[in-house]
C-alpha atoms as a PDB file:
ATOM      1  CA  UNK A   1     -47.950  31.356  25.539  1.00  0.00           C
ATOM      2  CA  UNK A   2     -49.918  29.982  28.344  1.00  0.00           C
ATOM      3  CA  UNK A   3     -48.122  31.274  31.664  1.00  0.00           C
ATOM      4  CA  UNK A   4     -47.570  28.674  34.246  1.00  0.00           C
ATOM      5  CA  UNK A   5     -47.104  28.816  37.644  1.00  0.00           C
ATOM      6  CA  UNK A   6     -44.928  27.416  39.956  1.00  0.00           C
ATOM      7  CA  UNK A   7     -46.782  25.624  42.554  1.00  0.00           C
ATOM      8  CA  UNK A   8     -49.087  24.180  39.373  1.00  0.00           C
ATOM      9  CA  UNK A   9     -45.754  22.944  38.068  1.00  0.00           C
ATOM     10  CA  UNK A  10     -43.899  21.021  40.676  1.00  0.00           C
ATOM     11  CA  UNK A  11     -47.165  18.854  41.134  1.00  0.00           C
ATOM     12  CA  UNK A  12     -46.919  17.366  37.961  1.00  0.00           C
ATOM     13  CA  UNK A  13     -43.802  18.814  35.663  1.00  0.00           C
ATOM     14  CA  UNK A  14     -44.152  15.936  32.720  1.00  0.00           C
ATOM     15  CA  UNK A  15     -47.945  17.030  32.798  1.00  0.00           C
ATOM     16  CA  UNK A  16     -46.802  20.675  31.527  1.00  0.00           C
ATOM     17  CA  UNK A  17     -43.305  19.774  29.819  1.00  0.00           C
ATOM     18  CA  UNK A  18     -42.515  17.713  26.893  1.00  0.00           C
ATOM     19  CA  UNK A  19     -38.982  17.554  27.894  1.00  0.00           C
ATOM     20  CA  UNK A  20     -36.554  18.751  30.568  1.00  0.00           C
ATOM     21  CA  UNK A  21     -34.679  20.905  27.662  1.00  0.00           C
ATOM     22  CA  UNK A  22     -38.547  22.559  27.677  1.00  0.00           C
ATOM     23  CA  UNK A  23     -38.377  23.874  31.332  1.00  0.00           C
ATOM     24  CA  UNK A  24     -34.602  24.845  30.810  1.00  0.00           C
ATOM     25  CA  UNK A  25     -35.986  27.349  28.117  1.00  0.00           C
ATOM     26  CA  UNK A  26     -39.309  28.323  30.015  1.00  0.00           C
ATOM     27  CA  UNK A  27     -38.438  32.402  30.534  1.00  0.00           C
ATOM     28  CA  UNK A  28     -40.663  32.041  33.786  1.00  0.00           C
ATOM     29  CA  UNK A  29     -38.803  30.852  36.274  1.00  0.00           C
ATOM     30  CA  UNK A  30     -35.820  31.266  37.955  1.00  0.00           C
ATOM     31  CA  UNK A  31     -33.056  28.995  38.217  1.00  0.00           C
ATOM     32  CA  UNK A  32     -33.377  27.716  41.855  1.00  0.00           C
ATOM     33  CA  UNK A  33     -37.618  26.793  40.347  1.00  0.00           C
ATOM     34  CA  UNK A  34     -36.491  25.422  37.399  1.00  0.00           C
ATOM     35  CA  UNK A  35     -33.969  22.813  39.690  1.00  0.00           C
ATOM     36  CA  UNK A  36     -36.732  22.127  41.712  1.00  0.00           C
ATOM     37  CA  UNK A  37     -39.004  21.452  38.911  1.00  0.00           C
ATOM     38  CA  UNK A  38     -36.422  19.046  37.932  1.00  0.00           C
ATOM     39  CA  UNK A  39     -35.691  17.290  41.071  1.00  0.00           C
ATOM     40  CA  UNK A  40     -39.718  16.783  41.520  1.00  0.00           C
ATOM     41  CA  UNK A  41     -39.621  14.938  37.723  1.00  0.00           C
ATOM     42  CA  UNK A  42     -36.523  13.199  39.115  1.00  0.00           C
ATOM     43  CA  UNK A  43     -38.798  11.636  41.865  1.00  0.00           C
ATOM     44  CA  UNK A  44     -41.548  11.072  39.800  1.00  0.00           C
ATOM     45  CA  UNK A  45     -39.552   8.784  36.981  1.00  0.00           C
ATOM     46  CA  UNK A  46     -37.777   7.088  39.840  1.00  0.00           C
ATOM     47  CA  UNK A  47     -40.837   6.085  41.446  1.00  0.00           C
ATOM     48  CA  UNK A  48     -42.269   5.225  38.151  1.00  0.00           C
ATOM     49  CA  UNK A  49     -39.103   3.100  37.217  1.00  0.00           C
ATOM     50  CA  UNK A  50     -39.369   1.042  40.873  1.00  0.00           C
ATOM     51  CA  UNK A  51     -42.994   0.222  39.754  1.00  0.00           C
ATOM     52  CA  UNK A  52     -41.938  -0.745  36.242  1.00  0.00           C
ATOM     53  CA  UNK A  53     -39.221  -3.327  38.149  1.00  0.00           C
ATOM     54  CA  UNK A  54     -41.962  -4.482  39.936  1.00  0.00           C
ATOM     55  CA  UNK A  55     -43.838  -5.335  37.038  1.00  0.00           C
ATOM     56  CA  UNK A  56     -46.687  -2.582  38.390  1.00  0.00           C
ATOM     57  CA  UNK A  57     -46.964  -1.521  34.890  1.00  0.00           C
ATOM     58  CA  UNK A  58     -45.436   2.125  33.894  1.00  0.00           C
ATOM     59  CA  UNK A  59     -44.649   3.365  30.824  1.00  0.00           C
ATOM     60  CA  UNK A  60     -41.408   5.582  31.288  1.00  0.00           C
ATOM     61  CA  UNK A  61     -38.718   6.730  27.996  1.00  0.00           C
ATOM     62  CA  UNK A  62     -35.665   5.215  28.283  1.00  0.00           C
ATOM     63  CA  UNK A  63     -33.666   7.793  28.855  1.00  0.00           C
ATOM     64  CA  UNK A  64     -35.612  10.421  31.084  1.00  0.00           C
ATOM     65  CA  UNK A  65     -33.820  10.296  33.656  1.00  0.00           C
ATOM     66  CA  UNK A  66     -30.645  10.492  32.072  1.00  0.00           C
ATOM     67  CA  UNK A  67     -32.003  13.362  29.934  1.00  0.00           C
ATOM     68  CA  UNK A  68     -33.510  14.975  33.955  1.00  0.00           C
ATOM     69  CA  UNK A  69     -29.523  15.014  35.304  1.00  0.00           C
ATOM     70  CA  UNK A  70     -28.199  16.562  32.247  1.00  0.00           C
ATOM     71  CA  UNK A  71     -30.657  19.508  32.901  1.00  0.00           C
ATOM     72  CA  UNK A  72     -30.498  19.542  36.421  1.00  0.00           C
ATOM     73  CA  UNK A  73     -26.105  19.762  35.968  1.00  0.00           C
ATOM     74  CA  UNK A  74     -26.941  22.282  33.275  1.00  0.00           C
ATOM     75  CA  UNK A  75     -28.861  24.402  35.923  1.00  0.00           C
ATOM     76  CA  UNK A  76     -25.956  23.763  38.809  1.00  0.00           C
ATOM     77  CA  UNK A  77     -23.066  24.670  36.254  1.00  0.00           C
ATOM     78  CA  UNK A  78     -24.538  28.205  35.796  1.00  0.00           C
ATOM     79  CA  UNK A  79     -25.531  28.679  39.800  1.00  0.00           C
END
């Protein structure tokens, strides 16, 4: 396993996670980086979805987001 690191990670999360479920279960980092992680993704789908309303052409899933604020409740339930 490749070991990431966190300031590589907020940049660009969906660059180094398939899913938000993936950087739940990544071993290295805490929970206060994973929520961050989380919240940067958060920002980068909504900014993605305001282009795709603008017709700016994205290509976002669905249900990202929705899938970004289970994790990130996940995360705040165990705090």
């Amino acid at each position: 396993m490749i070991t990431l690191t966190f300031e590589e990670v907020i940049l660009d999360p969906e660059h180094y996670f398939e899913s938000p479920n993936d950087v739940l279960s990544y071993p290295g980092f805490d929970a206060i980086e994973k929520k961050k992680i989380l919240k940067a993704w958060e920002l980068d789908v909504t900014l993605l979805q305001v282009c795709d309303q603008e017709n700016m052409g994205s290509t976002i899933e669905p249900r990202l987001l929705s899938r970004i604020h289970q994790a990130i409740h996940q995360i705040e339930a165990g705090l």
